[in-house]
N, C-alpha and C. Protein backbone atom coordinates (compact mmCIF):
# COMPACT_ATOMS: atom_id res chain seq x y z
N UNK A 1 0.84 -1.19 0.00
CA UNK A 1 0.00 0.00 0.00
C UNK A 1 0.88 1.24 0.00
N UNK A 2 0.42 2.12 -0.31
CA UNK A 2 1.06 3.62 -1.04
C UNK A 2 0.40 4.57 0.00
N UNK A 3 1.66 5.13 0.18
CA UNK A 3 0.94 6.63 1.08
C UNK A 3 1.19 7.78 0.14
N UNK A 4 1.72 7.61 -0.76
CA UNK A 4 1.79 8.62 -1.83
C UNK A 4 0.81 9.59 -2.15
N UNK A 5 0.61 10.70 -1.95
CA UNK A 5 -0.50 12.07 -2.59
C UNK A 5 -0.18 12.05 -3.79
N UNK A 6 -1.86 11.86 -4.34
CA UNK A 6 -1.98 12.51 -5.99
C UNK A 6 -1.75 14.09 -5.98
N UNK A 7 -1.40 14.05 -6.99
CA UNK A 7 -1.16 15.92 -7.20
C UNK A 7 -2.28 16.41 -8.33
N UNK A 8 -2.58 17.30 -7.94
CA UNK A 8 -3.54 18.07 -9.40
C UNK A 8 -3.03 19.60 -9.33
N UNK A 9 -3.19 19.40 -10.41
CA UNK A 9 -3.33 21.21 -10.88
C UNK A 9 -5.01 22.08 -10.69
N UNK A 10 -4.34 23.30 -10.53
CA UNK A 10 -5.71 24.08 -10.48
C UNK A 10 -5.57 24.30 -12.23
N UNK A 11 -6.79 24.84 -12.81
CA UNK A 11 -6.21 25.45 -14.24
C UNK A 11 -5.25 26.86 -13.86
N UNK A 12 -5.91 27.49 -12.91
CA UNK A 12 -4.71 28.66 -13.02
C UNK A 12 -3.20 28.24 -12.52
N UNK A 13 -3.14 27.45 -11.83
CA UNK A 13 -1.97 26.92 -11.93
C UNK A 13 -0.78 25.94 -13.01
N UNK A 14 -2.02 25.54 -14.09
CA UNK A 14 -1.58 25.19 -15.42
C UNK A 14 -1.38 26.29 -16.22
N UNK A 15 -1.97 27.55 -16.23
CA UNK A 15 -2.00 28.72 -16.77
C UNK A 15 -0.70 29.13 -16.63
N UNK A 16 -0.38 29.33 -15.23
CA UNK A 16 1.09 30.03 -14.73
C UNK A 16 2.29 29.52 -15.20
N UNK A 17 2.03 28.17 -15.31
CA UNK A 17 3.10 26.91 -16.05
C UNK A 17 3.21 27.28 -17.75
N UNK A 18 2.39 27.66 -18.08
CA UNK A 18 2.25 28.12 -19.59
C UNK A 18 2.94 29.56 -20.07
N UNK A 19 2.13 30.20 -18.87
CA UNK A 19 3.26 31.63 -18.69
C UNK A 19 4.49 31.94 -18.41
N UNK A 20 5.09 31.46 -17.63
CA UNK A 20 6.27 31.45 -17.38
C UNK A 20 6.77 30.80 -18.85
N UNK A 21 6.91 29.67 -19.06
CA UNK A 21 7.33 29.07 -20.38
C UNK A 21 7.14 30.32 -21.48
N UNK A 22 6.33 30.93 -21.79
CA UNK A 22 5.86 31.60 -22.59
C UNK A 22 7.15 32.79 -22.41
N UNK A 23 6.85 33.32 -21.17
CA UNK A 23 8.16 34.55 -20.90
C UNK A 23 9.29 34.25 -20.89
N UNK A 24 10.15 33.43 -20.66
CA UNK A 24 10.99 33.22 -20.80
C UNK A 24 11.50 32.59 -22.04
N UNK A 25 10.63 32.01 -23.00
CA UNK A 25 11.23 31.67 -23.92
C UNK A 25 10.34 32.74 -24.98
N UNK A 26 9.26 33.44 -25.27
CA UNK A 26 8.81 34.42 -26.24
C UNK A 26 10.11 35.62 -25.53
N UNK A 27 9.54 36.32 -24.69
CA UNK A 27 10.00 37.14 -24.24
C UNK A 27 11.34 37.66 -24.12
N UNK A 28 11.87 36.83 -23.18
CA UNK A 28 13.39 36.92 -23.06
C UNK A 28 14.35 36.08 -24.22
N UNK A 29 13.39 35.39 -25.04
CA UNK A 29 14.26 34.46 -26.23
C UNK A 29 15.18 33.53 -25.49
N UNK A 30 14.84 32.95 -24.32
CA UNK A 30 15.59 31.87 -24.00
C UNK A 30 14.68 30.35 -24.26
N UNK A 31 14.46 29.49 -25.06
CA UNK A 31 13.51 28.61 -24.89
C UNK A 31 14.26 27.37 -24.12
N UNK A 32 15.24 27.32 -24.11
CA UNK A 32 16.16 26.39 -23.37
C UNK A 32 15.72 26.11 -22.01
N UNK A 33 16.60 27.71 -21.44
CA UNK A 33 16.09 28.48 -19.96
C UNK A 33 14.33 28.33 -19.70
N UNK A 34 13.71 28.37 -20.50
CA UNK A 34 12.22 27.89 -20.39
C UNK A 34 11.91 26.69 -20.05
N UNK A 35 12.44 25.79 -20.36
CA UNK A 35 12.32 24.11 -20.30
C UNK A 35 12.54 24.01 -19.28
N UNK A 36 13.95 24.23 -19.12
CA UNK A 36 14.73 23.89 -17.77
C UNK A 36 14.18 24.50 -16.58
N UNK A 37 13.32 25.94 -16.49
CA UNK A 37 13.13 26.09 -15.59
C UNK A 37 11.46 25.62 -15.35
N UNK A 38 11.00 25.25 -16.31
CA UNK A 38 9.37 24.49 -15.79
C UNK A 38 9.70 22.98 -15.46
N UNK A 39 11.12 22.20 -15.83
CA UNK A 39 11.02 20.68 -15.40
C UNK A 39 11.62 21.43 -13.50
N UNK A 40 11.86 22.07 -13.57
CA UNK A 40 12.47 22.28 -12.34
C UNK A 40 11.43 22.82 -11.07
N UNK A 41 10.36 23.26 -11.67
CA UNK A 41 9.24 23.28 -10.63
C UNK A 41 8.68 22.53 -10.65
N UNK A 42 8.47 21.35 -11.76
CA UNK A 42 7.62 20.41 -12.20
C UNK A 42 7.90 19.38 -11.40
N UNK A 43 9.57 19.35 -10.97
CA UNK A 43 10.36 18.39 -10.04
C UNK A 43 9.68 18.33 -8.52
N UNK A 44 10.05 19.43 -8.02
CA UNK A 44 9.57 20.14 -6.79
C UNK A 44 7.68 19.74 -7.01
N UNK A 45 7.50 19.86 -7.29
CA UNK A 45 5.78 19.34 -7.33
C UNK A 45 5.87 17.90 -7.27
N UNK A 46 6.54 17.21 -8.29
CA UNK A 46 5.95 15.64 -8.01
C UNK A 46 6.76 15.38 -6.62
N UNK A 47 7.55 15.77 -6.54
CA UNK A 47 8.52 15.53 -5.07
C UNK A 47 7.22 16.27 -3.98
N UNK A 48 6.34 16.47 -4.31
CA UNK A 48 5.10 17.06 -3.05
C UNK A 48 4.21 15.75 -2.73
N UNK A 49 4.75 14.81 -2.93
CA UNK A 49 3.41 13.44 -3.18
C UNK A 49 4.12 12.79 -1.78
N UNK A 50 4.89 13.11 -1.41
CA UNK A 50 5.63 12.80 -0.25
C UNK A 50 6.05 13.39 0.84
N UNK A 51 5.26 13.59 2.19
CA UNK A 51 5.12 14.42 3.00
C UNK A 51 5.59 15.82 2.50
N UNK A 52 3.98 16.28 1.93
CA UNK A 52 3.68 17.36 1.27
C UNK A 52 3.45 18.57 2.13
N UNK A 53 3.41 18.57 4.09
CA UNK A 53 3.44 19.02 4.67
C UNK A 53 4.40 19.82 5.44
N UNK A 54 6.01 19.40 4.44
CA UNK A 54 7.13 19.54 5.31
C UNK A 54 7.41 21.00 4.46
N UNK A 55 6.63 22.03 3.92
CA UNK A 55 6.85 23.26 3.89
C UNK A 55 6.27 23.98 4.29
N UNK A 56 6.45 25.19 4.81
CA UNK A 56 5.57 26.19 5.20
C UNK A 56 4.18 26.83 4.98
N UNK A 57 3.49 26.71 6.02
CA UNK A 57 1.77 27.49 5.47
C UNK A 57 2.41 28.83 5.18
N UNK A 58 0.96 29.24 4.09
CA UNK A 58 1.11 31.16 4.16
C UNK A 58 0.73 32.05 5.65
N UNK A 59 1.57 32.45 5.70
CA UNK A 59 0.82 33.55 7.18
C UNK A 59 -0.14 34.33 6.81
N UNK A 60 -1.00 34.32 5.87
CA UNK A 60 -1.95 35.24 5.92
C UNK A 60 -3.28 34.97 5.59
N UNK A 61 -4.07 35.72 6.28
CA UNK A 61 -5.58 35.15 5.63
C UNK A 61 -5.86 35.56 4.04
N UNK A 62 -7.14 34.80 3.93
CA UNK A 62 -7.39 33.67 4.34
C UNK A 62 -7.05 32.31 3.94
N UNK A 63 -5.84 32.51 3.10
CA UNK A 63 -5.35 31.13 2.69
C UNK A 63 -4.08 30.48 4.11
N UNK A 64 -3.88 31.17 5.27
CA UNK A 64 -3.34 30.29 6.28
C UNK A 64 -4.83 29.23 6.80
N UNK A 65 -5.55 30.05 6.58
CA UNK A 65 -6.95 28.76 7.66
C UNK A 65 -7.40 28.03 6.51
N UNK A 66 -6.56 27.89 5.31
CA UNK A 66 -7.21 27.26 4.42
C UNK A 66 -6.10 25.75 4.21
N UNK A 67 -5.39 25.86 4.86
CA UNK A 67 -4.02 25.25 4.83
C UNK A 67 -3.70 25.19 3.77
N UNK A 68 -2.75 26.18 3.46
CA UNK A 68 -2.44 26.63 2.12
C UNK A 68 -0.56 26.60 2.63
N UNK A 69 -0.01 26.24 1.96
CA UNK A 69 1.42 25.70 1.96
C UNK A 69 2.02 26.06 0.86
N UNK A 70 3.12 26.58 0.85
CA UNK A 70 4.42 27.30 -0.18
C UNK A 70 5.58 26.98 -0.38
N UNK A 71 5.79 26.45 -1.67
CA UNK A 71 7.39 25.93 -1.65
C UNK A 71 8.03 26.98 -2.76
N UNK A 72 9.08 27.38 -2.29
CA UNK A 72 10.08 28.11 -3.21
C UNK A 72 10.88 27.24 -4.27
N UNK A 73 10.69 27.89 -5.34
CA UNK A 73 11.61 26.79 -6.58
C UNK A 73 12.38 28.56 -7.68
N UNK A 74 13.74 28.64 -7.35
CA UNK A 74 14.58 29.43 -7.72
C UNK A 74 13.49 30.94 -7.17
N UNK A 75 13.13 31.18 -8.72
CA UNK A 75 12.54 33.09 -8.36
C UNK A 75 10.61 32.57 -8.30
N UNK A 76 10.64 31.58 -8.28
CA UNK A 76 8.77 31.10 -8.58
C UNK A 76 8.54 30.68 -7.11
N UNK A 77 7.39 30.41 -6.78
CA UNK A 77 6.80 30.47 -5.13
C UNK A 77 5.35 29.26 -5.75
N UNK A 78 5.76 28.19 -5.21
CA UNK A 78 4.09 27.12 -5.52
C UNK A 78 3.43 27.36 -4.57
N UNK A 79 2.39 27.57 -4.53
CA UNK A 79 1.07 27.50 -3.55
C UNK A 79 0.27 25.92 -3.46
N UNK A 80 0.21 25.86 -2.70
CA UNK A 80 -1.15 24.33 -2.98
C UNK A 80 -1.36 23.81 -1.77
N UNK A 81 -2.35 23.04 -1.44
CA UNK A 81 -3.17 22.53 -0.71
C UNK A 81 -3.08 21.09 0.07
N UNK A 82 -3.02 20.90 1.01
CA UNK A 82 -3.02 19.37 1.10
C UNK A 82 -4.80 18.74 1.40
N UNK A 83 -4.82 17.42 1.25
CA UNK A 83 -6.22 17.45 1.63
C UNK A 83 -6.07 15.91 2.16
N UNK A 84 -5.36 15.88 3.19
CA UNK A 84 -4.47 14.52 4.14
C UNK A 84 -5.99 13.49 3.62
N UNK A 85 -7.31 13.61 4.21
CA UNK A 85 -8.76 12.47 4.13
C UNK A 85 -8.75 12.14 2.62
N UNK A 86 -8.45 12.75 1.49
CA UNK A 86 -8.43 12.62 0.21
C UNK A 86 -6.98 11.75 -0.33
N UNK A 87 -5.79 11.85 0.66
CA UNK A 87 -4.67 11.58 0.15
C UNK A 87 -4.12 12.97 -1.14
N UNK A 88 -4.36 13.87 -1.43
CA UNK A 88 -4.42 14.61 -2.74
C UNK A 88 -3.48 15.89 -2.37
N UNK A 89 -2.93 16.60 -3.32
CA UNK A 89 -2.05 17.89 -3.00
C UNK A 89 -2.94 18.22 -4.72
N UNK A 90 -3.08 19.62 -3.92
CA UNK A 90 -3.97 20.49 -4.85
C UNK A 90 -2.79 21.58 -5.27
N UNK A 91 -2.43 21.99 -6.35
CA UNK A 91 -1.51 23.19 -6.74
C UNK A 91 -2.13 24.00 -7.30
N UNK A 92 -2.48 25.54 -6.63
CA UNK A 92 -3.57 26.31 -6.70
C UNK A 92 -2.59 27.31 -7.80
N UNK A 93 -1.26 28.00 -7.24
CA UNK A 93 -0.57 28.58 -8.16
C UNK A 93 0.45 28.21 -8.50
N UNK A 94 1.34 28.90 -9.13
CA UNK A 94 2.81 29.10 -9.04
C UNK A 94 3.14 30.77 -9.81
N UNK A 95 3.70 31.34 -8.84
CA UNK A 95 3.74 32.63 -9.50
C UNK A 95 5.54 33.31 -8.94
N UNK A 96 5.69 34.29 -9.58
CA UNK A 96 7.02 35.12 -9.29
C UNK A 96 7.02 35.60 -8.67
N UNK A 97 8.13 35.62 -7.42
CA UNK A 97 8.07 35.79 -5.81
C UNK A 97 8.43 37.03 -6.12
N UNK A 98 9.09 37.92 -7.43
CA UNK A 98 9.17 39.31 -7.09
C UNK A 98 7.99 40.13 -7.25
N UNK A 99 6.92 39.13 -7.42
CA UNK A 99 5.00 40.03 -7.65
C UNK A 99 4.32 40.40 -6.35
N UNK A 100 3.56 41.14 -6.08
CA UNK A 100 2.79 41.22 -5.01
C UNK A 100 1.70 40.12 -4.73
N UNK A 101 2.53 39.49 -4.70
CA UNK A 101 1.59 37.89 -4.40
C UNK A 101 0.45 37.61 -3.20
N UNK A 102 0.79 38.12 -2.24
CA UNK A 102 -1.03 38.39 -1.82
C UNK A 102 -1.98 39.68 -2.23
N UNK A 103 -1.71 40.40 -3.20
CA UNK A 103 -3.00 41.10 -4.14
C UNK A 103 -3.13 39.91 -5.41
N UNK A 104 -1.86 38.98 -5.85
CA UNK A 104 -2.70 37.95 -6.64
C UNK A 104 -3.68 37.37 -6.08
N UNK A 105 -3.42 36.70 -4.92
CA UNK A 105 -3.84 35.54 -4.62
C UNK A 105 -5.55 36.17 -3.69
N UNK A 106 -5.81 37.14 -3.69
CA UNK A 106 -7.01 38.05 -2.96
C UNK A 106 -8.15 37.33 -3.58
C-alpha cells in the first residue's frame, strides 16, 4: 500500500506553467532556460506526493486557515493545498516571488 499524494493542478496553476514558459522563452528568447526552468518546478511538485506538509503554510488570511502551503523553486513560489482524508495535493498557483503575491492571490 502507497501513502503517496496525488497531485492536481488548479487550471490557473496550469495557466502560470504556460506563462512562465511563454516569458521566458517568447519574451526573453531563451527557450532552453524555459524548459529547464518548468522541469524544475515540475520536479519540486511531483517531489510534493511525499510528506507534502514539510513546507511552510502562508501567514496570511485567508489562505493560512485554508491550509495553504508554499514551496520556493529558484525566483517562482508554488502554492497548494493538502487534503491529508483525500490523500491529494492540490496546486492552486505558481507565481514570481518578485510580484505582489497576496493582491494575486485576494
Amino acid at each position: 500500500m502507497s501513502n503517496a499524494f496525488r497531485i492536481e493542478y488548479s487550471s490557473e496553476a496550469l495557466e502560470d506553467l504556460i506563462g512562465i514558459f511563454a516569458y521566458i522563452s517568447y519574451d526573453l528568447l531563451s527557450p532552453k532556460n524555459a524548459q529547464r526552468q518548468v522541469n524544475r518546478i515540475r520536479e519540486v511538485i511531483r517531489s510534493l506526493d511525499f510528506m507534502p506538509e514539510r513546507y511552510s503554510l502562508v501567514d496570511w488570511e485567508p489562505w493560512k486557515s485554508r491550509n495553504t502551503h508554499k514551496v520556493p523553486v529558484d525566483n517562482f513560489v508554488v502554492f497548494y493545498i493538502v487534503e491529508e482524508e483525500a490523500n491529494k495535493v492540490t496546486i492552486i498557483r505558481i507565481l514570481y516571488s518578485g510580484r505582489d503575491i497576496r493582491n494575486i492571490l485576494r
